[in-house]
Protein backbone atom coordinates (compact mmCIF):
# COMPACT_ATOMS: atom_id res chain seq x y z
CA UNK A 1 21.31 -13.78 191.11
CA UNK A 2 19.47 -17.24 190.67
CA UNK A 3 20.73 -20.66 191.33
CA UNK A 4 23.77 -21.42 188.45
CA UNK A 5 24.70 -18.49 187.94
CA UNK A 6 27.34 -16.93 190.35
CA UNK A 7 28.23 -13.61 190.86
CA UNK A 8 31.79 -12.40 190.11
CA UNK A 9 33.02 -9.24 191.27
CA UNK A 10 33.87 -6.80 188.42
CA UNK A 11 37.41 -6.27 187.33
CA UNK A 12 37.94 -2.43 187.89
CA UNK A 13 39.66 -1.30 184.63
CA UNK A 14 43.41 0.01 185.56
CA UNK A 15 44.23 3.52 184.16
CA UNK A 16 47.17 3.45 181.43
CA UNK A 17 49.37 4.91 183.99
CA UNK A 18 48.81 2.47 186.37
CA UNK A 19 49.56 0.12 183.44
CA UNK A 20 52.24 1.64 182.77
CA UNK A 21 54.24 1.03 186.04
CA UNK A 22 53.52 -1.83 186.11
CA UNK A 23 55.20 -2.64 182.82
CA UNK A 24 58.02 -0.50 184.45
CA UNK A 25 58.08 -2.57 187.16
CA UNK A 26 58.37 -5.91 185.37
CA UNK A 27 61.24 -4.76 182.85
CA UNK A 28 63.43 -3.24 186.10
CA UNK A 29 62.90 -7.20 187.21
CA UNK A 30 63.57 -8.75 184.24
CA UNK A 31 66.82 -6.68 184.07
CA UNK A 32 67.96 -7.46 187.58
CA UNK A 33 67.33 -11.46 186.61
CA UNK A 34 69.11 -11.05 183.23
CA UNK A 35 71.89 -9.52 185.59
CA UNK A 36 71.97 -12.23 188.39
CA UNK A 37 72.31 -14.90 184.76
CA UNK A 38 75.34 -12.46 183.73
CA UNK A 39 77.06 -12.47 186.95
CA UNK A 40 76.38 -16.42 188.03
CA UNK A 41 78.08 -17.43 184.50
CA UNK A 42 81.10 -14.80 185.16
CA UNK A 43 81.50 -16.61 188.80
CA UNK A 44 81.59 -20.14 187.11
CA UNK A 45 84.02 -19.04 184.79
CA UNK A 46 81.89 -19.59 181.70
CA UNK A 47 83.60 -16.36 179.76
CA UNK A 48 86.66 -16.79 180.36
CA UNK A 49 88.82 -17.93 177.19
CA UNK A 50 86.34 -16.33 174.45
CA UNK A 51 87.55 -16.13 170.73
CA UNK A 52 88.52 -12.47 170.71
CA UNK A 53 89.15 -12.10 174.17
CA UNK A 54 91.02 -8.76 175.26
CA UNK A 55 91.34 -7.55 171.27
CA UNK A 56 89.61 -4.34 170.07
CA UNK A 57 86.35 -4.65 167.84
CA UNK A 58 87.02 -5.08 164.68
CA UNK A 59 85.20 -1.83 162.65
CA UNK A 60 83.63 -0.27 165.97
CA UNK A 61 85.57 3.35 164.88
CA UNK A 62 84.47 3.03 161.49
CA UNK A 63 82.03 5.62 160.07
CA UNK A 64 78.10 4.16 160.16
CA UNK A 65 77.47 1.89 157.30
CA UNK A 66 73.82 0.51 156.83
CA UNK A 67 74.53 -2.63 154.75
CA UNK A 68 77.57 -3.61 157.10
CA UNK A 69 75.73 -6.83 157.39
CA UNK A 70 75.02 -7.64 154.26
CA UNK A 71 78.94 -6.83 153.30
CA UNK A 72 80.24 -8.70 156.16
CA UNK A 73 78.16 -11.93 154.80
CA UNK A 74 79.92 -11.45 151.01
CA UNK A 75 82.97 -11.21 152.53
CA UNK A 76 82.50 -13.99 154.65
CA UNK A 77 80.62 -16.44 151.96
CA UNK A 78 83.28 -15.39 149.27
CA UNK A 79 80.31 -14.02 147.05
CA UNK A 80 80.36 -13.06 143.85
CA UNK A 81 77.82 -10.72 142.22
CA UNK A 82 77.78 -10.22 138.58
CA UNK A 83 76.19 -8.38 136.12
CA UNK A 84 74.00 -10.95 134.29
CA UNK A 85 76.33 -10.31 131.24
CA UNK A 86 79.81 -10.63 132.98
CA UNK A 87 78.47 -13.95 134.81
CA UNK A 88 76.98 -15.55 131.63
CA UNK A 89 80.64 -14.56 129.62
CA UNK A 90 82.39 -15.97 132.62
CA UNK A 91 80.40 -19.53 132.22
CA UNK A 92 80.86 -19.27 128.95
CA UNK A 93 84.89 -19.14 129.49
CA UNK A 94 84.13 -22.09 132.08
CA UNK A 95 81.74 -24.19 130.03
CA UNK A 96 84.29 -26.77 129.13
CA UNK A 97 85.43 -27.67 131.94
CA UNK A 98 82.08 -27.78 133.41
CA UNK A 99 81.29 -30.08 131.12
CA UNK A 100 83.77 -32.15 131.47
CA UNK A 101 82.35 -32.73 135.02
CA UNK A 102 79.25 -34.29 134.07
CA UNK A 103 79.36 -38.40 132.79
CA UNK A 104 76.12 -38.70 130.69
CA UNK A 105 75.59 -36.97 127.40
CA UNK A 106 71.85 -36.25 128.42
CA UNK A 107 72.96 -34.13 131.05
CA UNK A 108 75.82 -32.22 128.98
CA UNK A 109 72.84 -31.94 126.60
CA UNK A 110 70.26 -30.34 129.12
CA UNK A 111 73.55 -28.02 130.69
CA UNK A 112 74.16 -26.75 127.40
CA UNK A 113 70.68 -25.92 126.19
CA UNK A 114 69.79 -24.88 129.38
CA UNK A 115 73.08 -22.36 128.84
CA UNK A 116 71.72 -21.19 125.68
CA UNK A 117 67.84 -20.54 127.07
CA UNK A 118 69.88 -18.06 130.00
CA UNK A 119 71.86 -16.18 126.77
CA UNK A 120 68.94 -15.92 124.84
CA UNK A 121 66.57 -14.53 127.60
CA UNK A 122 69.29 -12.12 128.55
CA UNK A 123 69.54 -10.57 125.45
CA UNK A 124 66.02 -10.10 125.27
CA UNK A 125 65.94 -8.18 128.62
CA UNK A 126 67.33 -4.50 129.43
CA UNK A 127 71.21 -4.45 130.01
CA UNK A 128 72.00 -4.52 133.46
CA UNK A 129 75.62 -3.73 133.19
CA UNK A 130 78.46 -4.68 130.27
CA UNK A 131 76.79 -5.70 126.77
CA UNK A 132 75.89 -9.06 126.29
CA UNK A 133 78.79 -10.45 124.08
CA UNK A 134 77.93 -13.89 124.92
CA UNK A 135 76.56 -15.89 121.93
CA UNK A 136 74.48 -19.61 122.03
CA UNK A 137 76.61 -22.71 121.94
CA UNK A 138 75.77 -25.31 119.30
CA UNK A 139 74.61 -28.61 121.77
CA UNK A 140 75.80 -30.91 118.82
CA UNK A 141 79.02 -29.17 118.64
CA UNK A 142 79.54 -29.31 122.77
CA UNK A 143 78.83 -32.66 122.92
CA UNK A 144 81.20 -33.88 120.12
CA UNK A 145 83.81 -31.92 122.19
CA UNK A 146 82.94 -33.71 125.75
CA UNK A 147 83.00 -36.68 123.73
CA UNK A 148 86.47 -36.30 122.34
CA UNK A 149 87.80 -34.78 125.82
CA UNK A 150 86.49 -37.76 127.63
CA UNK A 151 87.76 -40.43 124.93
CA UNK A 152 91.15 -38.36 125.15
CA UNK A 153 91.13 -38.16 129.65
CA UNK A 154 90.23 -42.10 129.75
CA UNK A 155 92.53 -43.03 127.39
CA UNK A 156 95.76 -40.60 129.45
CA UNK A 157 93.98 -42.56 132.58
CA UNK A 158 94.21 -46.01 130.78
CA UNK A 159 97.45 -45.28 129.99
CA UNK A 160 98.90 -43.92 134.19
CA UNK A 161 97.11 -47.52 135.40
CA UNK A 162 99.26 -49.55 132.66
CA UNK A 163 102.10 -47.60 133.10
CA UNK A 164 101.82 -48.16 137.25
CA UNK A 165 101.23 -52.43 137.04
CA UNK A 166 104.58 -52.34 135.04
CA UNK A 167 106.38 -50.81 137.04
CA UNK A 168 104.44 -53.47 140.20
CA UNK A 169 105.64 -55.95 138.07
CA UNK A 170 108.77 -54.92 137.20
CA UNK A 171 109.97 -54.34 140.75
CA UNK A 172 111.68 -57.37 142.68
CA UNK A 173 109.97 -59.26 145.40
CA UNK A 174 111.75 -60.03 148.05
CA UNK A 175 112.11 -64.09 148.44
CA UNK A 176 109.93 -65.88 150.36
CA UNK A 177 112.15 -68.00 153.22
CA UNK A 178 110.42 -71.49 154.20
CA UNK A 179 109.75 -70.51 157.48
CA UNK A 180 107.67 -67.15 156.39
CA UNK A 181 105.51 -68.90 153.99
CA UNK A 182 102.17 -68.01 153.51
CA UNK A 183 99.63 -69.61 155.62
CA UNK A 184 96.13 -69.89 154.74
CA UNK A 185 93.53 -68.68 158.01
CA UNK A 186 91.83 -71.34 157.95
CA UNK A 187 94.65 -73.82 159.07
CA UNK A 188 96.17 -72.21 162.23
């Protein structure tokens, strides 16, 4: 050809078998490295003492079960799936003390309305389970409560720190000899 151009010599297309062993080829040398990892970490020791070491398989007879995954992970993450019904009535059993959680009234406010948005848009939807029982809570009403429940905790808290500086004060201090007086630090 003319002057910048060079000439290249044509790749000759492989056929898909000879593709083929050659894939063949690499994955037999890819196992035979993946076995000389194996074997080097055996010879330095680096399974011996595994968790579960010389203990059957926990489930390996068991008959084939899809979502064994997914039911290992509940089990594991101690989850709880509810109806929406059952799991609104059981917040609604829990509410209080939920409440009682929180320090600012704006945000026992925004829980409870936010509570009572969740009940009303479930009743609105198709049951998924268990009726809805679950009614709306009055925010007025809940906060008046955390109110009186907080007064009432502060007050029985109030009342423990009192109770513990009397009896500081009423116990006897040992007497202080001359020659274990205290010393200020900076006259040492």
């Amino acid at each position: 050809m003319t002057g910048d151009r060079r000439e290249r010599p044509e790749a000759t297309p492989r056929s898909r078998a000879e593709s083929r062993a050659a894939a063949r080829a690499r994955m037999a040398q890819q196992h035979t490295w993946v076995d000389l990892q194996v074997r080097q970490a055996m010879e330095r020791g680096d399974f011996d003492d595994l968790p579960g070491a010389g203990k059957p398989i926990k489930d390996l007879g068991d008959s084939h079960d899809p979502n064994w995954w997914l039911k290992k992970l509940v089990e594991r993450e101690n989850v709880a799936v509810l109806p929406p019904s059952l799991a609104l009535r059981k917040e609604d059993a829990e509410l209080a003390a939920t409440l009682d959680r929180l320090n600012v009234e704006g945000e026992v406010r925004r829980h409870v309305e936010d509570f009572n948005k969740r009940v009303v848009a479930a009743r609105y939807r198709l049951p998924e389970g268990p009726p809805l029982v679950t009614m709306p809570r009055d925010v007025d009403e809940e906060v008046a409560g955390w109110r009186e429940r907080r007064t009432a905790r502060l007050a029985e808290q109030r009342a423990k720190a009192r109770k513990l500086l009397a009896e500081e004060a009423a116990r006897p201090r040992a007497k202080r000899r001359w020659w274990r007086r205290a010393v200020s630090p900076g006259t040492r």
